[in-house]
PDB file of N, CA and C in Angstrom:
ATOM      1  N   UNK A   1      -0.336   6.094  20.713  1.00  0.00           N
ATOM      2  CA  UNK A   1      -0.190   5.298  19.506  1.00  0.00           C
ATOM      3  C   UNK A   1      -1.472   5.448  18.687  1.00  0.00           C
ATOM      4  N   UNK A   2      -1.501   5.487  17.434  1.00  0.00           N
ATOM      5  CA  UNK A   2      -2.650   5.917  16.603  1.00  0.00           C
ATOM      6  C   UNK A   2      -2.392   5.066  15.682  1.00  0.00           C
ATOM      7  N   UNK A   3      -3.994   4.455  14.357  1.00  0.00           N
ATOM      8  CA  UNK A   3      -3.723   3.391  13.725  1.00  0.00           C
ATOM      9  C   UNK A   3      -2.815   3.378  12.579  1.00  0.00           C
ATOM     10  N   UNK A   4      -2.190   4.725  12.556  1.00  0.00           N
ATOM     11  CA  UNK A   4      -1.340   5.027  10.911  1.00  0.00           C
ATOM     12  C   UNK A   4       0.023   3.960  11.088  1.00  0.00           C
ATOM     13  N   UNK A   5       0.708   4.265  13.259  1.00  0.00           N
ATOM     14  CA  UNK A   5       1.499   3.757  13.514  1.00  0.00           C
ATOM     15  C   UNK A   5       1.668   2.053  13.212  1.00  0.00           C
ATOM     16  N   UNK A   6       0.289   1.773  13.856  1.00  0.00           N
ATOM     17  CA  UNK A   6      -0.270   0.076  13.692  1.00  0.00           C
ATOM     18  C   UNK A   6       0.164  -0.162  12.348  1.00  0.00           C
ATOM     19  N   UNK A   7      -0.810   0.544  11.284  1.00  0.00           N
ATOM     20  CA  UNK A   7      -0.558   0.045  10.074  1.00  0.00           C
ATOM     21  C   UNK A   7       0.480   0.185   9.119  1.00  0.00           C
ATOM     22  N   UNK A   8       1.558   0.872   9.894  1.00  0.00           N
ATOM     23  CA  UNK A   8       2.786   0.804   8.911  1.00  0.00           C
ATOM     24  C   UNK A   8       3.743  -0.226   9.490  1.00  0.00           C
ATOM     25  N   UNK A   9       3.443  -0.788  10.678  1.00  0.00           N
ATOM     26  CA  UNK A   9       4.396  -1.788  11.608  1.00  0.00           C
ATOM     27  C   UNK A   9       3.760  -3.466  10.717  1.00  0.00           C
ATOM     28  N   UNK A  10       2.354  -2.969  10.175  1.00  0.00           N
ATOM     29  CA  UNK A  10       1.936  -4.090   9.850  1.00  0.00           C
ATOM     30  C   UNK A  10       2.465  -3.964   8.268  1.00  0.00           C
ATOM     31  N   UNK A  11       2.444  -2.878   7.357  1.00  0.00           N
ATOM     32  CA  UNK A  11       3.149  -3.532   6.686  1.00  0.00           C
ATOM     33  C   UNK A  11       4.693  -3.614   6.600  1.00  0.00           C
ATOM     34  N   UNK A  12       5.564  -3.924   7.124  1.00  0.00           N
ATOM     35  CA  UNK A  12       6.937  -4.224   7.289  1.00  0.00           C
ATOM     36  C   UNK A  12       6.869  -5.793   8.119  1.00  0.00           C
ATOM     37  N   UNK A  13       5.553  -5.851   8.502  1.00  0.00           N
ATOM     38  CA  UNK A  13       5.291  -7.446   8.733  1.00  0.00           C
ATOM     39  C   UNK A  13       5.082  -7.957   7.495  1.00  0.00           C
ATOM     40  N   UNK A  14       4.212  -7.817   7.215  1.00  0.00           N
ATOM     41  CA  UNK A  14       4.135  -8.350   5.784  1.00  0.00           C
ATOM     42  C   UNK A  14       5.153  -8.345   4.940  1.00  0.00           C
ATOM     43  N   UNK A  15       5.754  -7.487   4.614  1.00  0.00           N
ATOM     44  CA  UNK A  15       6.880  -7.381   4.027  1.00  0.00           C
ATOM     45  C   UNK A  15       8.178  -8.594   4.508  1.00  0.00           C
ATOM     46  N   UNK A  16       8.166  -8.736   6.019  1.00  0.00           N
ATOM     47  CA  UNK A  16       9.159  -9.821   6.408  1.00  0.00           C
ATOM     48  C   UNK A  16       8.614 -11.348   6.168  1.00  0.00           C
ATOM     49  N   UNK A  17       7.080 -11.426   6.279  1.00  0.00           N
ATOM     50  CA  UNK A  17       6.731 -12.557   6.022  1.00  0.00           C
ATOM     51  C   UNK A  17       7.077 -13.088   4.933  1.00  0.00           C
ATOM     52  N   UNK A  18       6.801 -11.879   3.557  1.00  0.00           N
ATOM     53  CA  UNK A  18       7.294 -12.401   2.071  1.00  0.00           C
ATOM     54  C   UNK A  18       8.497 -13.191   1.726  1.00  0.00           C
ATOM     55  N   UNK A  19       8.931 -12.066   2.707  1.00  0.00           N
ATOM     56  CA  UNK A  19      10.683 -12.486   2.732  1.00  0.00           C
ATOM     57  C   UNK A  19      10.976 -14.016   3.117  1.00  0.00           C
ATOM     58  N   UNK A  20      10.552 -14.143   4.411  1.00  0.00           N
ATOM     59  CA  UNK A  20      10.569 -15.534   4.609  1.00  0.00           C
ATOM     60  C   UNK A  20       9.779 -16.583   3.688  1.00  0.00           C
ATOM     61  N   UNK A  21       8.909 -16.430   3.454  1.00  0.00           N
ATOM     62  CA  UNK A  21       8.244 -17.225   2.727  1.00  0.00           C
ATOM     63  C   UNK A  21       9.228 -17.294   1.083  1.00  0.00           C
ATOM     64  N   UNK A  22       9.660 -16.239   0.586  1.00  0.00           N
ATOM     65  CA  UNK A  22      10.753 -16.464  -0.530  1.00  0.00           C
ATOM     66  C   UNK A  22      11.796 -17.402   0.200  1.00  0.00           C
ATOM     67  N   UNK A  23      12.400 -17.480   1.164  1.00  0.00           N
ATOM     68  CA  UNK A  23      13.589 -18.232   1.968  1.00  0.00           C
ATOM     69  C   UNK A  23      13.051 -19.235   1.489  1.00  0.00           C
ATOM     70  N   UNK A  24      11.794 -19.666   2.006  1.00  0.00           N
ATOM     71  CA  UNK A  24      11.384 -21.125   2.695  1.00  0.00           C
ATOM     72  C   UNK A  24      11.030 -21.347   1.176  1.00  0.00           C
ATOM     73  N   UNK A  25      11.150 -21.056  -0.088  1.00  0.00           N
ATOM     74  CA  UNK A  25      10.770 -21.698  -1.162  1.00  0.00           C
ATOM     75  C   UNK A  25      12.221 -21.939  -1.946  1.00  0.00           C
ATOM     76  N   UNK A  26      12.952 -20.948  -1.421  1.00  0.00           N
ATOM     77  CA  UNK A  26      14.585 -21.292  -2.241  1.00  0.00           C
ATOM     78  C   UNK A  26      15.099 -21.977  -1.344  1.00  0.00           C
ATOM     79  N   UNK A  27      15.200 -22.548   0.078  1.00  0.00           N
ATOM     80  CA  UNK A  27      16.278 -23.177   0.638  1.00  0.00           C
ATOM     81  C   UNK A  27      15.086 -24.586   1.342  1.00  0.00           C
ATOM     82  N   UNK A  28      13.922 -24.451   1.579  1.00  0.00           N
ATOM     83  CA  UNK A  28      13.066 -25.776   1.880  1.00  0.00           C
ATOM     84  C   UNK A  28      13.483 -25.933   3.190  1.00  0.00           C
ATOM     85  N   UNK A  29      13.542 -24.827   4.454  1.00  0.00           N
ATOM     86  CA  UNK A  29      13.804 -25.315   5.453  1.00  0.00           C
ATOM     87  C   UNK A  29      12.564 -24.715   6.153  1.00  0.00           C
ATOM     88  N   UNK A  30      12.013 -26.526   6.839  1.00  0.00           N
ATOM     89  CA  UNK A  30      11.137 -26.034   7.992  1.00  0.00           C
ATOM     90  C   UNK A  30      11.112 -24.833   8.924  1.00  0.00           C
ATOM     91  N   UNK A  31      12.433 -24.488   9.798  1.00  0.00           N
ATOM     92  CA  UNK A  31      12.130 -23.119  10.368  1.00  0.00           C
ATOM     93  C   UNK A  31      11.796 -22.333   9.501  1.00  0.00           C
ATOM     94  N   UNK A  32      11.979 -21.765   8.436  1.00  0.00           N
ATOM     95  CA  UNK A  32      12.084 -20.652   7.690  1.00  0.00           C
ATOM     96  C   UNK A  32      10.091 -20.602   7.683  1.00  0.00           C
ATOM     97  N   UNK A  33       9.980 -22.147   7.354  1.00  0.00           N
ATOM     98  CA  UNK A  33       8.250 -22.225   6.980  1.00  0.00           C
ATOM     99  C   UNK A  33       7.457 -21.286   8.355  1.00  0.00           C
ATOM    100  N   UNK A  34       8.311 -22.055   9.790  1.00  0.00           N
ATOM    101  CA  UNK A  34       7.602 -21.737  11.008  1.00  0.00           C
ATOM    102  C   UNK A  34       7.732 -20.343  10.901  1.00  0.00           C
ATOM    103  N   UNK A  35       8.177 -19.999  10.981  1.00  0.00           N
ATOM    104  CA  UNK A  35       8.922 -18.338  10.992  1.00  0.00           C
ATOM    105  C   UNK A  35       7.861 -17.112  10.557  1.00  0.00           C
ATOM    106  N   UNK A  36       7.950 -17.566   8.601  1.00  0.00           N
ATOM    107  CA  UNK A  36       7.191 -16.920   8.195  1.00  0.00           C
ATOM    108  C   UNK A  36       5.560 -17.390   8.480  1.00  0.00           C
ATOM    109  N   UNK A  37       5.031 -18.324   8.934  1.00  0.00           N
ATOM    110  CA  UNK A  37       3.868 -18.537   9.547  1.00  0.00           C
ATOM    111  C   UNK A  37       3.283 -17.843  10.724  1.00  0.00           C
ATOM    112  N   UNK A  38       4.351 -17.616  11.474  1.00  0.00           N
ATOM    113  CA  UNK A  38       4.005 -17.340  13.469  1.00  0.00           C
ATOM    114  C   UNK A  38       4.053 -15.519  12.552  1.00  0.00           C
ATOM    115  N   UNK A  39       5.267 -14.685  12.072  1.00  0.00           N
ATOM    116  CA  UNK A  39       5.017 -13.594  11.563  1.00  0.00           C
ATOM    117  C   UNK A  39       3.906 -12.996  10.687  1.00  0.00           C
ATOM    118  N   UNK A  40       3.494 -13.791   9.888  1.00  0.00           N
ATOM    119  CA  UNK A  40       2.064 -13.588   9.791  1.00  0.00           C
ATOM    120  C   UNK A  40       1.141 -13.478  10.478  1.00  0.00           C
ATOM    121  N   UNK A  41       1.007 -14.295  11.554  1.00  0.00           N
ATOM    122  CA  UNK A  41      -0.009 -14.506  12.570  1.00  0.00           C
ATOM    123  C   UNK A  41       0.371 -12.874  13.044  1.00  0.00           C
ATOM    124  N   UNK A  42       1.443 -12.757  13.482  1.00  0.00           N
ATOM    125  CA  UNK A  42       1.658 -11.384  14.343  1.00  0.00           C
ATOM    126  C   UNK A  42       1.006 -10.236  13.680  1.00  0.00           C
ATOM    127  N   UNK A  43       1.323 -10.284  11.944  1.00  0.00           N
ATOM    128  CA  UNK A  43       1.090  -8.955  11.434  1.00  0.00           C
ATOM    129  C   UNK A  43      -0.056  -8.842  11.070  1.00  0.00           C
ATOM    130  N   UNK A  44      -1.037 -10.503  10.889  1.00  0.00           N
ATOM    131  CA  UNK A  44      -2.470 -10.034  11.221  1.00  0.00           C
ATOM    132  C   UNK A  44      -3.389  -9.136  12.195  1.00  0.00           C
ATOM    133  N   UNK A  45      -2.801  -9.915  13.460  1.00  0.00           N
ATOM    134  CA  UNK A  45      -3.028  -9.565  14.821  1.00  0.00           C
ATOM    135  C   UNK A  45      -2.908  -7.541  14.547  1.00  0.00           C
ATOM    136  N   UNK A  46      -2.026  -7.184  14.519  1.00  0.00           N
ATOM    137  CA  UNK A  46      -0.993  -5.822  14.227  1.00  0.00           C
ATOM    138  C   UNK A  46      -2.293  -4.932  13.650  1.00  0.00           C
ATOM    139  N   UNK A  47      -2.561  -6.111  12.223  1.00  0.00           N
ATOM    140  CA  UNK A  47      -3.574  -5.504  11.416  1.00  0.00           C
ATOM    141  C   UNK A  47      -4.292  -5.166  11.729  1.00  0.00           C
ATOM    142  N   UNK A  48      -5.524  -6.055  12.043  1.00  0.00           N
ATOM    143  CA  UNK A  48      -6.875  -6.160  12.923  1.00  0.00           C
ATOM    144  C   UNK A  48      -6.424  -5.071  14.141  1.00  0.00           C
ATOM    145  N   UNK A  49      -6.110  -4.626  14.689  1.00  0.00           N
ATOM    146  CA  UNK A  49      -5.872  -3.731  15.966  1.00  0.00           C
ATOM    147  C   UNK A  49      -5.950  -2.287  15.578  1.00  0.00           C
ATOM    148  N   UNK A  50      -4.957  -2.316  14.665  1.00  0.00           N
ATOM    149  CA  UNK A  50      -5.094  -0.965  13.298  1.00  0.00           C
ATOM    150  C   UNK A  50      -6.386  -0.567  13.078  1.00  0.00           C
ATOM    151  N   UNK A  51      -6.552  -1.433  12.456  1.00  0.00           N
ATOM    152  CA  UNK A  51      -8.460  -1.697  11.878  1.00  0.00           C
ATOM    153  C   UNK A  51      -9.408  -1.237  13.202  1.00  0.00           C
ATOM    154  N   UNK A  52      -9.021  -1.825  14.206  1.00  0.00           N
ATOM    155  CA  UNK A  52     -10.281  -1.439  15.333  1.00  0.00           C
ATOM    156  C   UNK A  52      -9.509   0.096  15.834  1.00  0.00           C
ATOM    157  N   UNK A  53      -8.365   0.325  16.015  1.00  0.00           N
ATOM    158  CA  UNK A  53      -8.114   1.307  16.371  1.00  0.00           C
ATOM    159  C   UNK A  53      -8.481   2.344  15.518  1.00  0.00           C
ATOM    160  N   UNK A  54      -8.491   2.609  14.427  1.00  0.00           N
ATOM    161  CA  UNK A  54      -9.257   3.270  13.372  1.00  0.00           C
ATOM    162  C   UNK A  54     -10.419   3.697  13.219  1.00  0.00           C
ATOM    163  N   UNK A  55     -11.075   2.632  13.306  1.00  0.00           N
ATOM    164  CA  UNK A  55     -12.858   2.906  13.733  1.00  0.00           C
ATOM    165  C   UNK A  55     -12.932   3.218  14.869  1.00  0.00           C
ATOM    166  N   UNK A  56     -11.908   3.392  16.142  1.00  0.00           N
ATOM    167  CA  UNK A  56     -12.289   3.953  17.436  1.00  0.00           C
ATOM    168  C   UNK A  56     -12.341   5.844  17.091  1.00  0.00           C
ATOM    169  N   UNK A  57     -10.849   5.329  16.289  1.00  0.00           N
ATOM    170  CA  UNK A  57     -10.670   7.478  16.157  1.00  0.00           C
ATOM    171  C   UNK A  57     -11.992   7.652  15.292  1.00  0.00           C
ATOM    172  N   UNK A  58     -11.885   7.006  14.595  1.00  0.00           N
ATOM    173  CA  UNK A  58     -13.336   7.833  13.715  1.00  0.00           C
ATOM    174  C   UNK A  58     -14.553   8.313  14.481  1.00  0.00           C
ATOM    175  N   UNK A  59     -15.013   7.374  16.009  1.00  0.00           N
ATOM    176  CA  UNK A  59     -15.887   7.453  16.565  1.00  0.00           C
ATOM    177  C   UNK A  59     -15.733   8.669  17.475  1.00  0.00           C
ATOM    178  N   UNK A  60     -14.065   8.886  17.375  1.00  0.00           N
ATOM    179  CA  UNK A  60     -13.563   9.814  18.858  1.00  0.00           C
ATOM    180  C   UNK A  60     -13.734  11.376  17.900  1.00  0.00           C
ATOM    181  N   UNK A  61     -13.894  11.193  16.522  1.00  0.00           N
ATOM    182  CA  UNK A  61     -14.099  12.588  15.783  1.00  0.00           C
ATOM    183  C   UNK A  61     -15.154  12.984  15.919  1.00  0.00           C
ATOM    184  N   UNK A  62     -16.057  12.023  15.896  1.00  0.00           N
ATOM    185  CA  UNK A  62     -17.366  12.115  15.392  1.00  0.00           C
ATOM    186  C   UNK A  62     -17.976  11.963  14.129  1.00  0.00           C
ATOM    187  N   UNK A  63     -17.191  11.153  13.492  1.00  0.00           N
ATOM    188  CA  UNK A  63     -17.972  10.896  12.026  1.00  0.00           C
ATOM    189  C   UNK A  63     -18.650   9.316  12.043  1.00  0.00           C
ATOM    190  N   UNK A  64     -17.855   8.245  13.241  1.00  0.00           N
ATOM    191  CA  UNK A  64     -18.350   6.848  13.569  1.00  0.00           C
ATOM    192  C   UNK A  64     -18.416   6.385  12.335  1.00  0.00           C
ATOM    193  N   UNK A  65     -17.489   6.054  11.646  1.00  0.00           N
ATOM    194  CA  UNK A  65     -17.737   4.897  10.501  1.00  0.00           C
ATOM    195  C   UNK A  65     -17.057   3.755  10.416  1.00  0.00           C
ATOM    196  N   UNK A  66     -17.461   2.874   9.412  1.00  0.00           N
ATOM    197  CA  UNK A  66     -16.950   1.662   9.378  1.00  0.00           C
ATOM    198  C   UNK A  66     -15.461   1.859   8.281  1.00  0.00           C
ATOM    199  N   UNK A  67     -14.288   1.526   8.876  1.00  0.00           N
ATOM    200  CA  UNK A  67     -13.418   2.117   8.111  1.00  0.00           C
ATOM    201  C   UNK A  67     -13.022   1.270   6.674  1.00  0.00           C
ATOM    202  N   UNK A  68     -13.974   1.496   6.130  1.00  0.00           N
ATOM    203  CA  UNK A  68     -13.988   0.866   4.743  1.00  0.00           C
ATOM    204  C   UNK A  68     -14.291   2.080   3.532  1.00  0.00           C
ATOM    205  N   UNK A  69     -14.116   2.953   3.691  1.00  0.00           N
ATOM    206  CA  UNK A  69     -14.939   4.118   3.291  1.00  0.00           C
ATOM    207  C   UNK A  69     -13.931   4.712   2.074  1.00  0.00           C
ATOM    208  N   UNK A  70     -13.076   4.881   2.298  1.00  0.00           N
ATOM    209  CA  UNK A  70     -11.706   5.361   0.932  1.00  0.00           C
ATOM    210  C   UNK A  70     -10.694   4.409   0.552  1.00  0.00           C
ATOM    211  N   UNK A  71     -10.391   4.517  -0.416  1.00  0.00           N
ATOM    212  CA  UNK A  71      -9.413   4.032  -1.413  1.00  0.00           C
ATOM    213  C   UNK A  71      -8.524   3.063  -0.169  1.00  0.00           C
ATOM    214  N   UNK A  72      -7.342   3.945   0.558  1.00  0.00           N
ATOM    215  CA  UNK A  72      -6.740   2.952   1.754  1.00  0.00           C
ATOM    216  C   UNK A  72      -7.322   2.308   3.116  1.00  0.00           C
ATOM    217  N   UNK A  73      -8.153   2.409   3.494  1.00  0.00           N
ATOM    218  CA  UNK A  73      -8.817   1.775   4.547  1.00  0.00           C
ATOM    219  C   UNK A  73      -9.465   0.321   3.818  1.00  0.00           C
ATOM    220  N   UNK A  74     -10.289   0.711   2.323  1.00  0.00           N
ATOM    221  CA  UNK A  74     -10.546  -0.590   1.678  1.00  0.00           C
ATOM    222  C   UNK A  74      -8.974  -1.278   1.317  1.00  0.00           C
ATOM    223  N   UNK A  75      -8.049  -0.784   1.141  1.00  0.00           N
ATOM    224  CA  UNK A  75      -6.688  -1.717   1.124  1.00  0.00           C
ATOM    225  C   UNK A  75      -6.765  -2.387   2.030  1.00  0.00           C
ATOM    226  N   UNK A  76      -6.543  -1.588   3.488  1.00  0.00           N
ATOM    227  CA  UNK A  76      -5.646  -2.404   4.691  1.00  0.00           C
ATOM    228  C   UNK A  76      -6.639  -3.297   4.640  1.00  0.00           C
ATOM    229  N   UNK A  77      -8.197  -3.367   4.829  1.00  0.00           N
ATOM    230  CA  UNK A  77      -8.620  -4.576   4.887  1.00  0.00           C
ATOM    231  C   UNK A  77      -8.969  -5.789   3.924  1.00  0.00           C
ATOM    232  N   UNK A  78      -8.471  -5.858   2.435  1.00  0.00           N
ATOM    233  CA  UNK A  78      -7.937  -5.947   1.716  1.00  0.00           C
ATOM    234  C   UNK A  78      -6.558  -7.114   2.088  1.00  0.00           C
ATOM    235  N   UNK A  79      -5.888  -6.309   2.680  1.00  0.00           N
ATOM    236  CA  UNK A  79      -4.912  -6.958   3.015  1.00  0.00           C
ATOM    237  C   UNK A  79      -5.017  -7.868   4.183  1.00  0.00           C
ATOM    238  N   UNK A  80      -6.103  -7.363   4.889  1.00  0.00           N
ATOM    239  CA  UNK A  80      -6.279  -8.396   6.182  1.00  0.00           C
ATOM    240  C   UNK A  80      -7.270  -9.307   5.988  1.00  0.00           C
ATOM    241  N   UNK A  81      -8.055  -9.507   4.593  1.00  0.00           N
ATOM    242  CA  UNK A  81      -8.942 -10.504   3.952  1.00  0.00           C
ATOM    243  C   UNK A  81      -7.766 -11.258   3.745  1.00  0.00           C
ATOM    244  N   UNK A  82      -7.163 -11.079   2.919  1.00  0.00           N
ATOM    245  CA  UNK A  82      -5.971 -11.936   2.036  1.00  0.00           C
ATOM    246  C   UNK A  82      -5.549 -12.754   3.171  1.00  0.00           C
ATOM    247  N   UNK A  83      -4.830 -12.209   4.222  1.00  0.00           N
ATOM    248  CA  UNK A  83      -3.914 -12.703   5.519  1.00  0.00           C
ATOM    249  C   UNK A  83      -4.628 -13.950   6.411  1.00  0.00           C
ATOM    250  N   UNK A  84      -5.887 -13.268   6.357  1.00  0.00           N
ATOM    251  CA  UNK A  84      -6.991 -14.344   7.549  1.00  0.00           C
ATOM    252  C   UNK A  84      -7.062 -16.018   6.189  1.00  0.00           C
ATOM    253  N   UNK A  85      -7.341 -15.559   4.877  1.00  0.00           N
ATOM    254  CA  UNK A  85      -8.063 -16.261   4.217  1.00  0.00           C
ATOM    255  C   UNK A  85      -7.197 -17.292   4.119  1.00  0.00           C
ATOM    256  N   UNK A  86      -5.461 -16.915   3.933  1.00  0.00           N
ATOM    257  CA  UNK A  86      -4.330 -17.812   3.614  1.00  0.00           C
ATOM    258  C   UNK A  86      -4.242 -18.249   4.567  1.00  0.00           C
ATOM    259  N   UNK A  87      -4.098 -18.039   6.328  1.00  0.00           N
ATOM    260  CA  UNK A  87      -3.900 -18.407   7.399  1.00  0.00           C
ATOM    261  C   UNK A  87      -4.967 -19.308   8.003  1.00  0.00           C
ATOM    262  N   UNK A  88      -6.442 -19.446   7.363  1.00  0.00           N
ATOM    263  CA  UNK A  88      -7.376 -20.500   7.184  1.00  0.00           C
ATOM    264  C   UNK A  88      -7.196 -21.401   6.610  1.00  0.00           C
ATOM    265  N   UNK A  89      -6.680 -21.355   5.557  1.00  0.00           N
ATOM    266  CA  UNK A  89      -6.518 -22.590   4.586  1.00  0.00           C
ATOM    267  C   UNK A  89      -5.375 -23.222   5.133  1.00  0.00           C
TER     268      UNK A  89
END
């Protein structure tokens, strides 16, 4: 498993969370709230793993960087600022 896999599982998490979270604003039902909450949690988790698995291959090439370095690596974490920051509040 390699982090491209991680990070495309994470976004189709995200993607289901939206979803739910649209539910839980047109129909106002508590599960729908729990739902899209605990799935977030997951596709953070998903995220962050991506993220470390990423900076492992980089280390296993030999270039060792912090994977913040191009256009999509500053996304995914990007996206995993956004995720932690909403899931704090």
């Amino acid at each position: 498993m390699d982090s491209s896999y991680l990070l495309g599982i994470t976004t189709f998490a995200y993607l289901l969370a939206t979803a739910l979270y649209i539910g839980l604003f047109l129909f106002r039902s508590a599960k729908l709230g729990k739902a899209a909450t605990v799935t977030t949690w997951l596709a953070l988790l998903v995220n962050t793993a991506g993220i470390g698995l990423r900076w492992v291959e980089s280390h296993q090439m030999g270039i060792g960087y912090a994977p913040l370095s191009n256009m999509y690596e500053s996304l995914v974490f990007f996206a995993w600022a956004i995720a932690a920051f909403y899931l704090f509040l």
